[in-house]
Protein backbone atom coordinates (compact mmCIF):
# COMPACT_ATOMS: atom_id res chain seq x y z
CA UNK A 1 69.51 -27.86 -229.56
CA UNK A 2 69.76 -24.13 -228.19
CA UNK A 3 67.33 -23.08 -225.11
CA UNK A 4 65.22 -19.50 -224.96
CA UNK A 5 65.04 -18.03 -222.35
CA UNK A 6 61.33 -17.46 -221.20
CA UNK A 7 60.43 -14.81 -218.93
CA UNK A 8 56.97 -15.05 -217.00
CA UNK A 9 56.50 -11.86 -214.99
CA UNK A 10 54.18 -11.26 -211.97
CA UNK A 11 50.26 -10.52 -211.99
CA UNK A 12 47.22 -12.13 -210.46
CA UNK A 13 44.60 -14.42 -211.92
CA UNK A 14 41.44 -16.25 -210.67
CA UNK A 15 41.62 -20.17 -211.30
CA UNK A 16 38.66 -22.03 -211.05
CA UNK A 17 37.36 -19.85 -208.24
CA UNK A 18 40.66 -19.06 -206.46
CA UNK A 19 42.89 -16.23 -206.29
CA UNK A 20 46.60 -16.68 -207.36
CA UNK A 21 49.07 -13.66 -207.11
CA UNK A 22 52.48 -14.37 -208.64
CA UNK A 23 55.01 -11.65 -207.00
CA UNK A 24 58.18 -12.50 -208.88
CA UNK A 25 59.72 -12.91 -212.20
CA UNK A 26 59.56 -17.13 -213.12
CA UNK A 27 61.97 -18.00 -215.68
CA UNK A 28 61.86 -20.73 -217.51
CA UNK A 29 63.29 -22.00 -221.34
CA UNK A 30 61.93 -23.26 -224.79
CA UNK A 31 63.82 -25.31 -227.25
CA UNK A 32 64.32 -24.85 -230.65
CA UNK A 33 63.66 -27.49 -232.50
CA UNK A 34 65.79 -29.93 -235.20
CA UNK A 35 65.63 -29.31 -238.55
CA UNK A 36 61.58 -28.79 -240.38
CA UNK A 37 59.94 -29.36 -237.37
CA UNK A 38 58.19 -27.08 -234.88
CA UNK A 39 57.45 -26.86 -231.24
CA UNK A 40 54.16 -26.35 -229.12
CA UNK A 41 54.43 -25.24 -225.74
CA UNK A 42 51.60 -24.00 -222.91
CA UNK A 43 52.31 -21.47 -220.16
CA UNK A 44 49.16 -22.35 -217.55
CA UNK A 45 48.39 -21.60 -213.96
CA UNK A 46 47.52 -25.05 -212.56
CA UNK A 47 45.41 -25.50 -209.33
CA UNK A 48 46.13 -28.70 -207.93
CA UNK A 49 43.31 -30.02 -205.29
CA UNK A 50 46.10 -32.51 -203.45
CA UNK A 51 48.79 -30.12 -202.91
CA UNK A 52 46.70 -27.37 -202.31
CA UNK A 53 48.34 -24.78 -204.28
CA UNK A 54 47.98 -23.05 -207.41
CA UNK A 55 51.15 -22.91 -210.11
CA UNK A 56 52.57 -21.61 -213.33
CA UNK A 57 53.32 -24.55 -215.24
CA UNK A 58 55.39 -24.95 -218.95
CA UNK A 59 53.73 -27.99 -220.84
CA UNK A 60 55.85 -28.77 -224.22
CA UNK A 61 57.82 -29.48 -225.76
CA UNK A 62 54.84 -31.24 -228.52
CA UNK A 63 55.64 -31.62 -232.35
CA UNK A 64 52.14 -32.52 -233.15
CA UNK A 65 49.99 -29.40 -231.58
CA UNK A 66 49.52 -27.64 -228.39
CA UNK A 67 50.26 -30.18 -225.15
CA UNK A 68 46.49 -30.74 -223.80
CA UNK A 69 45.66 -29.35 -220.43
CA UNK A 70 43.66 -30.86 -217.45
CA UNK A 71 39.93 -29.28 -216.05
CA UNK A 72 39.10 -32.33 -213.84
CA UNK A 73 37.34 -30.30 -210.59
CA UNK A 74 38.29 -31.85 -207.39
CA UNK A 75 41.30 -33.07 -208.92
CA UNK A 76 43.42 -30.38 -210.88
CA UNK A 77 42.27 -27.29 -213.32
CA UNK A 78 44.49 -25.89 -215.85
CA UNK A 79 43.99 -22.50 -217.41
CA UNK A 80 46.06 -21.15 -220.46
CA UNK A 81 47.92 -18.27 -220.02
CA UNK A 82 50.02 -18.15 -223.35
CA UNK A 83 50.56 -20.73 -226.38
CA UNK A 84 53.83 -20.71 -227.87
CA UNK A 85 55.55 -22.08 -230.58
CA UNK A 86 59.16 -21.97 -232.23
CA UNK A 87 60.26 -23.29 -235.23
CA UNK A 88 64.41 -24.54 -236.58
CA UNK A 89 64.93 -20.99 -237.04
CA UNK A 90 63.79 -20.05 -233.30
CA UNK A 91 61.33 -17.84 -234.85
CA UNK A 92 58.62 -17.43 -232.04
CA UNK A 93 54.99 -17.12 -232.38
CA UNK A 94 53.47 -16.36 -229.09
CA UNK A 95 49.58 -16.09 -228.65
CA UNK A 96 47.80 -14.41 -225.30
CA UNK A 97 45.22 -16.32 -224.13
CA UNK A 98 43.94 -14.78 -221.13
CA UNK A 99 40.87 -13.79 -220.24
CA UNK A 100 40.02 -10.27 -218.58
CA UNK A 101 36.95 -9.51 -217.20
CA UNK A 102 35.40 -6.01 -219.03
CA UNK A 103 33.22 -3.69 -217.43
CA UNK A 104 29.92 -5.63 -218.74
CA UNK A 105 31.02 -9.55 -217.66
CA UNK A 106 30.13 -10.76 -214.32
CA UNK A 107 32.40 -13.19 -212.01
CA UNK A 108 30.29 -15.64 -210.13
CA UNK A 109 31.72 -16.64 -206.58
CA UNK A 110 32.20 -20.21 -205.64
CA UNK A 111 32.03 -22.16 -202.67
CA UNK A 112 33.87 -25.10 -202.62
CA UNK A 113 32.85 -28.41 -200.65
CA UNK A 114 34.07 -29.02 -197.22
CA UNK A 115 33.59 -32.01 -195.32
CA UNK A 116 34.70 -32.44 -191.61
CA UNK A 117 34.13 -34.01 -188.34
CA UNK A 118 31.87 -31.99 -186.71
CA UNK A 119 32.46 -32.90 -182.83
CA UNK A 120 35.87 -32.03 -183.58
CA UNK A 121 34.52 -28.64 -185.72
CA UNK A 122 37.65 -29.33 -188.15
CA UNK A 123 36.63 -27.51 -190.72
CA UNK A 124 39.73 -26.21 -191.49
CA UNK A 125 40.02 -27.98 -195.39
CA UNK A 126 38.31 -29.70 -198.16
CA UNK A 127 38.50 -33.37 -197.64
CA UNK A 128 38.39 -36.43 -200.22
CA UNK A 129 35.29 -38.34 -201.09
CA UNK A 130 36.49 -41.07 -199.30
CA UNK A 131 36.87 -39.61 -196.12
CA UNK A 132 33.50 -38.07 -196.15
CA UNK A 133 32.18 -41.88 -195.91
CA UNK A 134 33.40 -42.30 -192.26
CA UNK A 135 32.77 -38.60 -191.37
CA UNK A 136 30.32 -35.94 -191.50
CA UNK A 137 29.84 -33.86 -194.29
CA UNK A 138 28.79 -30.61 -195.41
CA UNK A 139 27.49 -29.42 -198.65
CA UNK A 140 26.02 -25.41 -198.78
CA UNK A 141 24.11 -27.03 -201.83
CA UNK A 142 24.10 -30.28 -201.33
CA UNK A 143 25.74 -30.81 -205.11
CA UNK A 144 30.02 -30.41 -204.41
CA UNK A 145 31.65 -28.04 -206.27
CA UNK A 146 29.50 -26.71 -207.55
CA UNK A 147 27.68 -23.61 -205.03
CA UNK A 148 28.11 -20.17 -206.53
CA UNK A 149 26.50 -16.98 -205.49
CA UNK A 150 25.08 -13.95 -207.56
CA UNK A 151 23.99 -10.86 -205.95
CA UNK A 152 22.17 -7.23 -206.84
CA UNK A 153 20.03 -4.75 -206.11
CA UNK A 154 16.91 -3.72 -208.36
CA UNK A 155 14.59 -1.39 -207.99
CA UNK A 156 11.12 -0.74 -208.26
CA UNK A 157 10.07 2.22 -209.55
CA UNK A 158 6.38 3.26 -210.47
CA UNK A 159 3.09 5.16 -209.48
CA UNK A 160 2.54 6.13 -205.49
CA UNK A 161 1.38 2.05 -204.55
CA UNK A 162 1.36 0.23 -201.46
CA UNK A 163 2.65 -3.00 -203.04
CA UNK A 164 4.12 -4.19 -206.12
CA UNK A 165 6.49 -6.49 -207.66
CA UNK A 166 9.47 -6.56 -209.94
CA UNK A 167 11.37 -9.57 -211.87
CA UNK A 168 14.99 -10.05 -211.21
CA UNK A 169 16.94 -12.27 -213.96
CA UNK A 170 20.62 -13.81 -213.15
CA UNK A 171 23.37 -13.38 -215.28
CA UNK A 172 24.31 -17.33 -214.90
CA UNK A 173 21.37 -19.37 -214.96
CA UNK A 174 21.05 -21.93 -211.85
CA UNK A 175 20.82 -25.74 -212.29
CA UNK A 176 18.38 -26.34 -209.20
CA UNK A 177 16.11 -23.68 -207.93
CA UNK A 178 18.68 -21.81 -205.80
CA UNK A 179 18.06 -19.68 -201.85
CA UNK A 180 17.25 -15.95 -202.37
CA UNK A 181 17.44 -13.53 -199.62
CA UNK A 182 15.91 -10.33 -200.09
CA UNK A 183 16.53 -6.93 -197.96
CA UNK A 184 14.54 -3.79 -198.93
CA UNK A 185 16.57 -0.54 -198.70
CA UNK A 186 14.00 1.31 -196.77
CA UNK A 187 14.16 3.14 -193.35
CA UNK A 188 10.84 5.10 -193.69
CA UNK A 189 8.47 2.16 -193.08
CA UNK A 190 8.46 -1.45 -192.87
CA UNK A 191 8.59 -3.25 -196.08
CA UNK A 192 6.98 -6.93 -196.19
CA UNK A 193 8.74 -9.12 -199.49
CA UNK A 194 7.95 -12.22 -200.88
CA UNK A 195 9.46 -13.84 -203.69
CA UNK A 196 8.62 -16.89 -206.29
CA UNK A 197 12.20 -18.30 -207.66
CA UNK A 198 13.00 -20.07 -210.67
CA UNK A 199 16.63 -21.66 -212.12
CA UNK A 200 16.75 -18.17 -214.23
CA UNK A 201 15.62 -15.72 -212.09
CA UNK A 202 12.95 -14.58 -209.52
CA UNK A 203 9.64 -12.31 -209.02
CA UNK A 204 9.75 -10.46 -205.78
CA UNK A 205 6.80 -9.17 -204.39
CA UNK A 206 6.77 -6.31 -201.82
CA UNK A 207 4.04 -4.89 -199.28
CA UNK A 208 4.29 -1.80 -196.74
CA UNK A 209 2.81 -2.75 -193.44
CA UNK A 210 1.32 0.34 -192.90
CA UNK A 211 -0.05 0.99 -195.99
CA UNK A 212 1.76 3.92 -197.23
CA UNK A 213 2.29 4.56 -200.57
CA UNK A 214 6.03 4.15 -202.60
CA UNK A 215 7.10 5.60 -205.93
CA UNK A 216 10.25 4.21 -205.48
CA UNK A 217 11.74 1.18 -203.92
CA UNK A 218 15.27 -0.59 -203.76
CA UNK A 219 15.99 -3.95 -202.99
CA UNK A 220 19.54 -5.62 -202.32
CA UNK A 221 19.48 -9.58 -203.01
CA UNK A 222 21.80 -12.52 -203.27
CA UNK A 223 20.81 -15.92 -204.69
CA UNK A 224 22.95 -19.00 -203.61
CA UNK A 225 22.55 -22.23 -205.61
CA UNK A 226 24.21 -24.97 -208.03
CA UNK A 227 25.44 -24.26 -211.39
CA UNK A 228 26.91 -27.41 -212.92
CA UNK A 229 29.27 -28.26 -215.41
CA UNK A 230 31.78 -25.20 -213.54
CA UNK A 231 30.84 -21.79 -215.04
């Protein structure tokens, strides 16, 4: 069997809510196969929970189909850079299958789930299940791995009023009724807000305290809550 060469150059990539920047060339090889068959391969970035690190990865050689890959949170998540194959005649197919973010797509933020022993305040890393049950924990949103944030600003715009109110819809919907903090972008007088949220979205409601009238008002919010099932 005769190896080919397979060059991985450097770039950056977000895996599973981390940042990974490769800064080097990896090489690595693919096999061409024995006579009538063909060969699968999978160039991923792996993030692996236990060793704390983030990798490019080669899965193959399969004869069946594309080796599977792993999306276990906590534990290790796999994304697919390329799929490859190469046949007895080491003609190569190679398919790109990242994902770039356009102008019109939205990254939500994560925050992962720490637990630590808080007279020591080591909070320094995430810590297994198992340990939280003899120490304390800490969950932002009390569901692990699963807190993401999604933040804005909307305005309201309308007729001279002294109050009004304006809906606000996220671009991920929320599994649980998430925390929304609201800051009006106003220095001329003191703006009272209020706001009623829901899993998709919220109504915010604002007041001036002296009564003066608005035509226009912006507001800068973030929303922090669970989203399940990874988004």
């Amino acid at each position: 069997m005769v190896d080919v060469t397979l060059y991985i150059y450097s770039g950056s990539a977000l895996v599973d809510g981390t940042f990974y920047e490769g800064d080097e060339t990896i090489y690595d090889a693919i096999t061409v196969p024995g006579p009538g068959d063909t060969n699968y391969y999978r160039v991923i970035l792996s993030k692996i929970w236990a060793t704390k690190e983030i990798r490019v990865d080669l899965l193959g050689p399969d004869t069946v189909g594309y080796p599977a890959i792993t999306q276990s949170d906590g534990v290790q998540w796999d994304i697919v850079l390329f799929e490859i194959t190469i046949d007895d005649g080491a003609n190569i197919t190679m398919t790109d299958c990242r994902k770039f973010l356009s102008s019109t797509e939205k990254c939500i933020p994560r925050f992962p789930y720490r637990v630590g022993d808080t007279s020591l305040y080591d909070w320094s890393e995430p810590k297994s299940e198992a340990a939280a049950a003899t120490i304390n924990a800490y969950e932002p949103i009390h569901i692990k791995h699963t807190g993401r944030a999604q933040c804005g600003v909307i305005e309201w715009a309308g007729g001279a009023a002294a109050s009004g109110d304006v809906a606000v819809t996220f671009d991920a919907e929320f599994s649980y009724k998430p925390i929304v903090n609201i800051t009006p972008l106003e220095n001329t007088a003191k703006v009272m807000v209020s706001y009623v949220p829901s899993t998709s979205g919220f109504t915010l409601y604002w007041k001036t305290s002296d009564a003066s009238n608005k035509t226009s008002i912006y507001f800068q919010w973030i929303a922090v809550g669970p989203i399940l099932g990874g988004y």
